[in-house]
Protein backbone atom coordinates (compact mmCIF):
# COMPACT_ATOMS: atom_id res chain seq x y z
CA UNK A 1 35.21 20.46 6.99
CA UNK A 2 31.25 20.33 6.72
CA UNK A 3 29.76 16.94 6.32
CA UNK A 4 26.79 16.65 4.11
CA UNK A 5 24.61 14.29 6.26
CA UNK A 6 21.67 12.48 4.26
CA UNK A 7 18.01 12.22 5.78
CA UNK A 8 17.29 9.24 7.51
CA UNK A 9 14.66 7.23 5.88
CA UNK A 10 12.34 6.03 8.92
CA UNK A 11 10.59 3.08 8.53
CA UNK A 12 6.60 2.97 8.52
CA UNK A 13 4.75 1.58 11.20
CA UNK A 14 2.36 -1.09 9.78
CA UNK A 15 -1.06 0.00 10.55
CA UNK A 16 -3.90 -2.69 10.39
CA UNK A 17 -3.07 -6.25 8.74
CA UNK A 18 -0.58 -6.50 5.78
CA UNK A 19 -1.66 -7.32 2.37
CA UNK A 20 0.07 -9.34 0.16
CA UNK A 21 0.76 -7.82 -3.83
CA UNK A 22 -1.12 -10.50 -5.26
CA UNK A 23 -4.32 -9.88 -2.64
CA UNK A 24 -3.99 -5.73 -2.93
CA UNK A 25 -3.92 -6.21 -6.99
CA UNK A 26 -6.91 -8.37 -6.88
CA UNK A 27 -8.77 -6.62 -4.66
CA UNK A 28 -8.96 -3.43 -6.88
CA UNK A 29 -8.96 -4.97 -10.15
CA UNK A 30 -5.21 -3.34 -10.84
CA UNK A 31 -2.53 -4.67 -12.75
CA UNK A 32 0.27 -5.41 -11.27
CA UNK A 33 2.58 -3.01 -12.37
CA UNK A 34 0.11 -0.84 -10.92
CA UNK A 35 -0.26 -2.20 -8.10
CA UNK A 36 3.41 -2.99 -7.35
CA UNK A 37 4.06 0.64 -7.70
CA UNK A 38 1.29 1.35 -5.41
CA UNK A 39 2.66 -0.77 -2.80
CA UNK A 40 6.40 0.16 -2.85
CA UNK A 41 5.62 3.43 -2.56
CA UNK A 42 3.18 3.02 0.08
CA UNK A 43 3.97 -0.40 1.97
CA UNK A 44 1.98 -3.21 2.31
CA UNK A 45 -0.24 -1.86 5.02
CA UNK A 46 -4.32 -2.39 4.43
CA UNK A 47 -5.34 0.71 6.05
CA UNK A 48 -2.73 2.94 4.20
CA UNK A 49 -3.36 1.24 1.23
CA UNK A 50 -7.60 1.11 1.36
CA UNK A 51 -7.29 5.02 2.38
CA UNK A 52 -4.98 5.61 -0.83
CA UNK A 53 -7.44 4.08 -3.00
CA UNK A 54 -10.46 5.82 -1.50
CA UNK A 55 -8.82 9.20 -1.82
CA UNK A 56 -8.53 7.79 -5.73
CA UNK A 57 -12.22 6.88 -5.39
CA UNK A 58 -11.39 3.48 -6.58
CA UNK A 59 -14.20 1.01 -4.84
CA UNK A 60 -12.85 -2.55 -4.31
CA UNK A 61 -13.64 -5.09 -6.75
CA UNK A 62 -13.53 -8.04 -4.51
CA UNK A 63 -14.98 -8.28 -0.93
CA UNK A 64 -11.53 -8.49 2.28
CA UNK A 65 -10.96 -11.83 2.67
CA UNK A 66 -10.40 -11.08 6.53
CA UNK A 67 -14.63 -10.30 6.98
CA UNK A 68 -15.63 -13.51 5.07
């Protein structure tokens, strides 16, 4: 018989420095449920996540913590 293999899911490889819920939230001014959504979709990765939020033209609210 034919097995029906499912996809693989591949993990992401973490580009640039990881940011926690509370921090990616804060930063743009989201709620959380936003922002949780946001994040499991997209992983916790600052570079993924600050080029996801540019595409949505959303500016950040707060300055990185990591330049200060």
């Amino acid at each position: 018989m034919t097995q029906i293999r499912e996809p693989e899911r591949r993990a992401r490889v973490l580009r640039g420095r990881p940011y926690s819920l509370d921090e990616f939230a804060a930063k743009y001014g989201l709620r959380r449920e936003q922002a949780e959504s946001l994040f499991t979709r997209f992983g916790p990765s600052s570079i993924e996540l600050d080029l996801l939020m540019a595409a949505k033209r959303r500016a950040p609210v707060l300055p990185d913590r990591i330049t200060q």
